[in-house]
Structures are given as C-alpha cells and as structure tokens.
C-alpha atoms as a PDB file:
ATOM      1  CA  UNK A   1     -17.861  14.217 -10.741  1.00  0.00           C
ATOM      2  CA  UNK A   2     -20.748  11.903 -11.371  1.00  0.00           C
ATOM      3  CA  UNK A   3     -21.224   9.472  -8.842  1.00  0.00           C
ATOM      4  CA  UNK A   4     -24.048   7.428  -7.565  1.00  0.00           C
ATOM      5  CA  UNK A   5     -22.376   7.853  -3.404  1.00  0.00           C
ATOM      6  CA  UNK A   6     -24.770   9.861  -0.725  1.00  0.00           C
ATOM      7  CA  UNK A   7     -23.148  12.227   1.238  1.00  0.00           C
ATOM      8  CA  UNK A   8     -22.559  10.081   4.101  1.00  0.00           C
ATOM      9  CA  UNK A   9     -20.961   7.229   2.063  1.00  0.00           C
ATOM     10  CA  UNK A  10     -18.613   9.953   0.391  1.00  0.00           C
ATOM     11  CA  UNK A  11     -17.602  10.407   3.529  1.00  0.00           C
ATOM     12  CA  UNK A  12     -17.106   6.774   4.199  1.00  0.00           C
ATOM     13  CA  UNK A  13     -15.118   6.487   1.104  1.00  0.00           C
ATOM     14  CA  UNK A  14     -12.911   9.774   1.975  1.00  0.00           C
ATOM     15  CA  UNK A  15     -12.316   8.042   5.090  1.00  0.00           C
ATOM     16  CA  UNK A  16     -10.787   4.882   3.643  1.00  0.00           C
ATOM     17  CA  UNK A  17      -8.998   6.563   0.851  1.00  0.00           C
ATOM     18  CA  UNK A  18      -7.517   8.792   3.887  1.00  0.00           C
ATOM     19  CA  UNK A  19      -6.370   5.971   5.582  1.00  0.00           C
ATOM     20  CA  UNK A  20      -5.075   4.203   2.478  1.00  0.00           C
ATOM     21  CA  UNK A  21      -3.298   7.493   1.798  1.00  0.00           C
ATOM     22  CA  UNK A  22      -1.708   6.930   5.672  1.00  0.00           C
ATOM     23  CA  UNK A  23      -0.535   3.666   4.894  1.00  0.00           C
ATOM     24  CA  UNK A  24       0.710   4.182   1.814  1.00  0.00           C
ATOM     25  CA  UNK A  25       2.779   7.337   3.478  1.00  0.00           C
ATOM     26  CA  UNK A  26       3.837   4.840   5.651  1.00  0.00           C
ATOM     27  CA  UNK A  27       5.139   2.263   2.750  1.00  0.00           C
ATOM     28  CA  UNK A  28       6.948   4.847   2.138  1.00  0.00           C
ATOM     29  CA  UNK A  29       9.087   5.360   4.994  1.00  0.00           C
ATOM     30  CA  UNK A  30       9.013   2.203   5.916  1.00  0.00           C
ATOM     31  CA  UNK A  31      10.522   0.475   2.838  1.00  0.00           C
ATOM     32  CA  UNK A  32      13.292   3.576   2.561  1.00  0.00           C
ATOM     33  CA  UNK A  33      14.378   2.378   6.115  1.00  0.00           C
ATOM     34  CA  UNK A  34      14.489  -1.202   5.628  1.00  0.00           C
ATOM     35  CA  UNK A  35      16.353  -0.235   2.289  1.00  0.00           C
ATOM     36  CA  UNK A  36      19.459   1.846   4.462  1.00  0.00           C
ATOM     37  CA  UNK A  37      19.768  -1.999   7.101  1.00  0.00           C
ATOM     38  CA  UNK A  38      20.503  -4.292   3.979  1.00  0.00           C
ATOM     39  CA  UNK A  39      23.945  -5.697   4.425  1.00  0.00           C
ATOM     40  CA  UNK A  40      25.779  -8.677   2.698  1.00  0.00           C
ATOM     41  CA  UNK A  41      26.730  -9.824  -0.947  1.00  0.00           C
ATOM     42  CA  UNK A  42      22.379  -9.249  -2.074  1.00  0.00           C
ATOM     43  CA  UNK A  43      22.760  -5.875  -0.492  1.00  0.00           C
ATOM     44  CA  UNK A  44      22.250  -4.047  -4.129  1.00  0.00           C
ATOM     45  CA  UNK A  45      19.383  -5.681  -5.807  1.00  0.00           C
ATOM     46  CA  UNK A  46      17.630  -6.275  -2.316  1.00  0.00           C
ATOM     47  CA  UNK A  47      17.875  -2.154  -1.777  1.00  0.00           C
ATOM     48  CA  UNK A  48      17.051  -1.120  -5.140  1.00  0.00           C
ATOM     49  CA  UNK A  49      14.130  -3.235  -5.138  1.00  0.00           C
ATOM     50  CA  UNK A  50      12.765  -1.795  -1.480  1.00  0.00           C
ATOM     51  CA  UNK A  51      13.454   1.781  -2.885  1.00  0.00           C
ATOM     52  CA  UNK A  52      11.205   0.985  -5.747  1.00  0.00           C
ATOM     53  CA  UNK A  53       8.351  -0.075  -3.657  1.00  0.00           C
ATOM     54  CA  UNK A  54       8.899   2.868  -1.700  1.00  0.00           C
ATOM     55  CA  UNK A  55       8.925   5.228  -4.758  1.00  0.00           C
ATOM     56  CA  UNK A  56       5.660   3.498  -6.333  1.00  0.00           C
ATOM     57  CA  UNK A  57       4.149   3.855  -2.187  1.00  0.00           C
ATOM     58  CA  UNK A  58       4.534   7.409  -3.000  1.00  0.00           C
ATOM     59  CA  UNK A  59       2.801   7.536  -6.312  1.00  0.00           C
ATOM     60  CA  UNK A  60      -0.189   5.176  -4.922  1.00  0.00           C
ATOM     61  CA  UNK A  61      -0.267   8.270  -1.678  1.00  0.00           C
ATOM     62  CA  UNK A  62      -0.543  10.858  -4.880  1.00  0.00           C
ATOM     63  CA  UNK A  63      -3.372   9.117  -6.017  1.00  0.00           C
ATOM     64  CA  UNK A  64      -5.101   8.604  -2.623  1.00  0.00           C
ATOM     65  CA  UNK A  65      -5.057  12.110  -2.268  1.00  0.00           C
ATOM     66  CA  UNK A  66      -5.895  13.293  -5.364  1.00  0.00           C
ATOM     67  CA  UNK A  67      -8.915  11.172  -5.008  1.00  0.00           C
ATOM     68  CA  UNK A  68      -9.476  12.596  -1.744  1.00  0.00           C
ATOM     69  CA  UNK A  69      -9.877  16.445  -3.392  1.00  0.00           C
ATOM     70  CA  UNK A  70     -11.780  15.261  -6.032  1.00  0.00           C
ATOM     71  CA  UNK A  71     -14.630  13.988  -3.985  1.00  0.00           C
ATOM     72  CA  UNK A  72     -14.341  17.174  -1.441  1.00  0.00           C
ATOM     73  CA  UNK A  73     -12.388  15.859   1.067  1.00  0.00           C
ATOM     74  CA  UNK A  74      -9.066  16.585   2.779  1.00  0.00           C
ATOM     75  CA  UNK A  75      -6.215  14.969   2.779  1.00  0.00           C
ATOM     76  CA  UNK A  76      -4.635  13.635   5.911  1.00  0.00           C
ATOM     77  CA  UNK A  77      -1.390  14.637   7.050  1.00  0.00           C
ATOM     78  CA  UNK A  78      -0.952  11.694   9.356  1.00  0.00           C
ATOM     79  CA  UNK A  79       1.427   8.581   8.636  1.00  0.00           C
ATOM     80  CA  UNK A  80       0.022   4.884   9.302  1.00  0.00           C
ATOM     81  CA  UNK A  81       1.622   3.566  11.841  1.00  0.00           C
ATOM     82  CA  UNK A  82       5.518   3.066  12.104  1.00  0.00           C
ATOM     83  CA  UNK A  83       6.737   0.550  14.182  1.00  0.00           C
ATOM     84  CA  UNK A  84      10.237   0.439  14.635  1.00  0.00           C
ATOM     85  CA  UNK A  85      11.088  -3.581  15.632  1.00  0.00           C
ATOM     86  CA  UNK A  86      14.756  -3.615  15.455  1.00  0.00           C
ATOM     87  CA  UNK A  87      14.108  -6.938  13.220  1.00  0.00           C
ATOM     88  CA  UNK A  88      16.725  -6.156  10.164  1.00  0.00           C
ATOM     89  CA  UNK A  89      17.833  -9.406   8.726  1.00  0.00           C
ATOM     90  CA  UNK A  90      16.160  -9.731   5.524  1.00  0.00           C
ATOM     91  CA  UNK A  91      13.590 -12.680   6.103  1.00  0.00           C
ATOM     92  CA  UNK A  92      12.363 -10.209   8.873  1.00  0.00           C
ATOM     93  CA  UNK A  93      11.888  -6.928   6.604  1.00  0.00           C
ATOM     94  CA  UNK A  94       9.747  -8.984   4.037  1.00  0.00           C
ATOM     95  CA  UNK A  95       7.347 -10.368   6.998  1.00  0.00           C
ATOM     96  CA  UNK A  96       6.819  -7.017   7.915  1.00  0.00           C
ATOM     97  CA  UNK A  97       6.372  -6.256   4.807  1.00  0.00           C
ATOM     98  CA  UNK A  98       3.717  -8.789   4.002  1.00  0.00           C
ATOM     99  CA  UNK A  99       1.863  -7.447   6.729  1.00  0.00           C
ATOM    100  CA  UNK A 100       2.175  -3.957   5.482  1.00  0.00           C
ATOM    101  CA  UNK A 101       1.143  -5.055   1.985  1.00  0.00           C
ATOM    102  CA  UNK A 102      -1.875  -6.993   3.636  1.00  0.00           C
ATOM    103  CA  UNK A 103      -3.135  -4.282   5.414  1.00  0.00           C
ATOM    104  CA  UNK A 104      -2.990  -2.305   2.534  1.00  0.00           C
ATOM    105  CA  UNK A 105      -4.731  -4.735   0.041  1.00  0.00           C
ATOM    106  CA  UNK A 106      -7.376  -4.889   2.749  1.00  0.00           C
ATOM    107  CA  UNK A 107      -8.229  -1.763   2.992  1.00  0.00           C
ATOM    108  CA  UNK A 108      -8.485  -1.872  -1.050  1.00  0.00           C
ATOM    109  CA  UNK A 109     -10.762  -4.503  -0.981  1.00  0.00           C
ATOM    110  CA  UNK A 110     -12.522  -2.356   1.607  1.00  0.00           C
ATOM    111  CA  UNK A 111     -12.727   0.733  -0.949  1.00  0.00           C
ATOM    112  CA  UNK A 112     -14.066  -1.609  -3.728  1.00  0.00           C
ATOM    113  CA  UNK A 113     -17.082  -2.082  -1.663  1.00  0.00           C
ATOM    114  CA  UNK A 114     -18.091   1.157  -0.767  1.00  0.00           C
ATOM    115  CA  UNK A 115     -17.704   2.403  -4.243  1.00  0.00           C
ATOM    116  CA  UNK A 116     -18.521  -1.052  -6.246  1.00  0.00           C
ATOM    117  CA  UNK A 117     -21.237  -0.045  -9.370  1.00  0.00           C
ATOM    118  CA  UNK A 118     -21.716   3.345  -7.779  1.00  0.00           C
ATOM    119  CA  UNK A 119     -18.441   5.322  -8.828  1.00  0.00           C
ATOM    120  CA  UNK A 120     -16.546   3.320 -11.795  1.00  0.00           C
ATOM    121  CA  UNK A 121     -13.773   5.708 -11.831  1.00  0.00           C
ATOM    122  CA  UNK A 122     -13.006   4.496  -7.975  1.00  0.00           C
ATOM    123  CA  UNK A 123     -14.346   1.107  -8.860  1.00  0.00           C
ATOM    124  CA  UNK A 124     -11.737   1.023 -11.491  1.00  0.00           C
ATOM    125  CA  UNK A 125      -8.799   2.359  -8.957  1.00  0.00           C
ATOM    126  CA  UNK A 126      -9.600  -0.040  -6.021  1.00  0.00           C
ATOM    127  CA  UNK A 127      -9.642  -2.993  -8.905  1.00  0.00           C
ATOM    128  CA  UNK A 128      -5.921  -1.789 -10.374  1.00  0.00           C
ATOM    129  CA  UNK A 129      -4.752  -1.250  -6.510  1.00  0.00           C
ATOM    130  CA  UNK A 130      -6.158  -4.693  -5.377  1.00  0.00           C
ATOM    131  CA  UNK A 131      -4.473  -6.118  -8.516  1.00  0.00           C
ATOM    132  CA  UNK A 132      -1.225  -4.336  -7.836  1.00  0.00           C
ATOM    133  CA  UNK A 133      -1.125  -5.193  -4.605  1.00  0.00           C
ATOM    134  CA  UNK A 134      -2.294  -9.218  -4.652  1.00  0.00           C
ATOM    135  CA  UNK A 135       1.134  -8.992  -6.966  1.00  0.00           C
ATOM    136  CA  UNK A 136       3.152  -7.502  -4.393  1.00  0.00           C
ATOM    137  CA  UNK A 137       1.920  -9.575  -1.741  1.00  0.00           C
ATOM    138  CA  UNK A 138       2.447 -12.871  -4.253  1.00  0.00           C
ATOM    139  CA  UNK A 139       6.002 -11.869  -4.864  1.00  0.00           C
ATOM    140  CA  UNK A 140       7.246 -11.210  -0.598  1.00  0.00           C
ATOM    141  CA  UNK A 141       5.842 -14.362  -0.369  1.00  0.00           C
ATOM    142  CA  UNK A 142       7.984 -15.985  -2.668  1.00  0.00           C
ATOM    143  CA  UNK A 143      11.069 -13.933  -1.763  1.00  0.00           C
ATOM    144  CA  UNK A 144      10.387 -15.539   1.762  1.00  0.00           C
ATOM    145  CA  UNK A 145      10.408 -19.387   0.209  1.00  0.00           C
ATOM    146  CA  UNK A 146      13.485 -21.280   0.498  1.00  0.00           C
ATOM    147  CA  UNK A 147      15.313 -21.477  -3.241  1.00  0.00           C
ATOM    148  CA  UNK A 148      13.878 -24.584  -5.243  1.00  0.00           C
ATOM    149  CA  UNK A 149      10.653 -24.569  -3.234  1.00  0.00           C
ATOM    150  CA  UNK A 150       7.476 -25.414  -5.063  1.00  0.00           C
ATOM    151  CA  UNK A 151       4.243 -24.965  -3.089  1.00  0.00           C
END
C-alpha cells in the first residue's frame, strides 16, 4: 500500500487503530448490555436503537482491524475497558455513553494526525469516523436534553 508513514509511525498508527479496535470491541458489549436493563413504556425503540450502535461498533472493529493487516500489524484481542457501574436508568446509560463515544472520537482525531497528508486512504477513514462519531456524540446529547429544550 502506498503510504508516505516511516516504520516507526506505522507503528504509531497500528497502535491507535489497535486501541480504536479495543474500544470499539468494547461499544460493542457495552451497548448490548445496556440494551438487555431498558425497562418501561420506551423500552422498544430505546433497545433497538442501543443494539444498532452496538451492531455498527462491530462493523467500525472490522474496519480497525482490517486496517491493522493491511499496514502489517496485528490485531488485538483485548477489549477497552468495561466498567460495570450498576447505573441502569436511562439518563445514566447515555452519560456513559457519551463518554464512550468521546473517547472514541478522540482517539479518531488522534489517528487523523498521525496519518493526515501522508496516507489518504486512512486520512479518509479517520475523517468518515470523526464525522460519524461527532453525530453520535451530537445525538446522546440531545437524547439527554429535557423535551422542548433549545440550547
């Protein structure tokens, strides 16, 4: 693959894109789980729309990893971290959430850096993920408004 990376900034960027591929692992798991402790009369779109991020968590880990291979790396089999905090009422689930999603769209931003005008396909991926991810942090952060609010 044409890039303009050394060898020690592939490594840099296999690192990141092996700990995005951790966290998005994580997204995974984590949104299945909050989706199973969703009770009350929202119960059904609330869990259809936390196994959605968890299905599209798995598709961004596909493409973490596929990156991974393509620049010689290996994939990690470790899972970002999982903290359980007994916190189920919804308001709770979408602040952890938000954090999730933060750390996440940080470590895209991080990614964009390392490859920025030196790999456009990465340059292009990071740009999409950041993208994606701005929107998913833009949209817990409206779920968590009260109804009728305008910031």
């Amino acid at each position: 693959m044409a890039t303009d990376l050394t060898k020690t900034e592939t490594a840099k960027v296999i690192e990141t894109l092996n700990h995005i591929l951790e966290l998005e692992l994580a997204g995974l798991v984590r949104y299945m789980h909050y989706s199973f402790m969703i009770f009350g009369h929202n119960r059904i779109p609330i869990v259809a729309w936390l196994r959605t991020q968890s299905s599209e968590s798995q598709a961004h880990a596909v493409r973490a990893g596929e990156h991974v291979t393509t620049l010689g790396g290996h994939p990690s089999l470790k899972i970002g971290r999982l903290l359980e905090t007994h916190k189920h009422n919804v308001d709770e689930i979408l602040r952890e959430a938000l954090v999730h999603e933060e750390e996440g769209l940080a470590e895209y931003h991080r990614l964009l850096t390392l490859v920025e005008g030196r790999n456009i396909m990465l340059e292009e991926y990071a740009r999409q993920q950041i993208a994606t991810e701005t929107d998913h942090v833009a949209d817990i952060a409206k779920m968590l408004r009260k109804p009728g609010s305008i910031a």
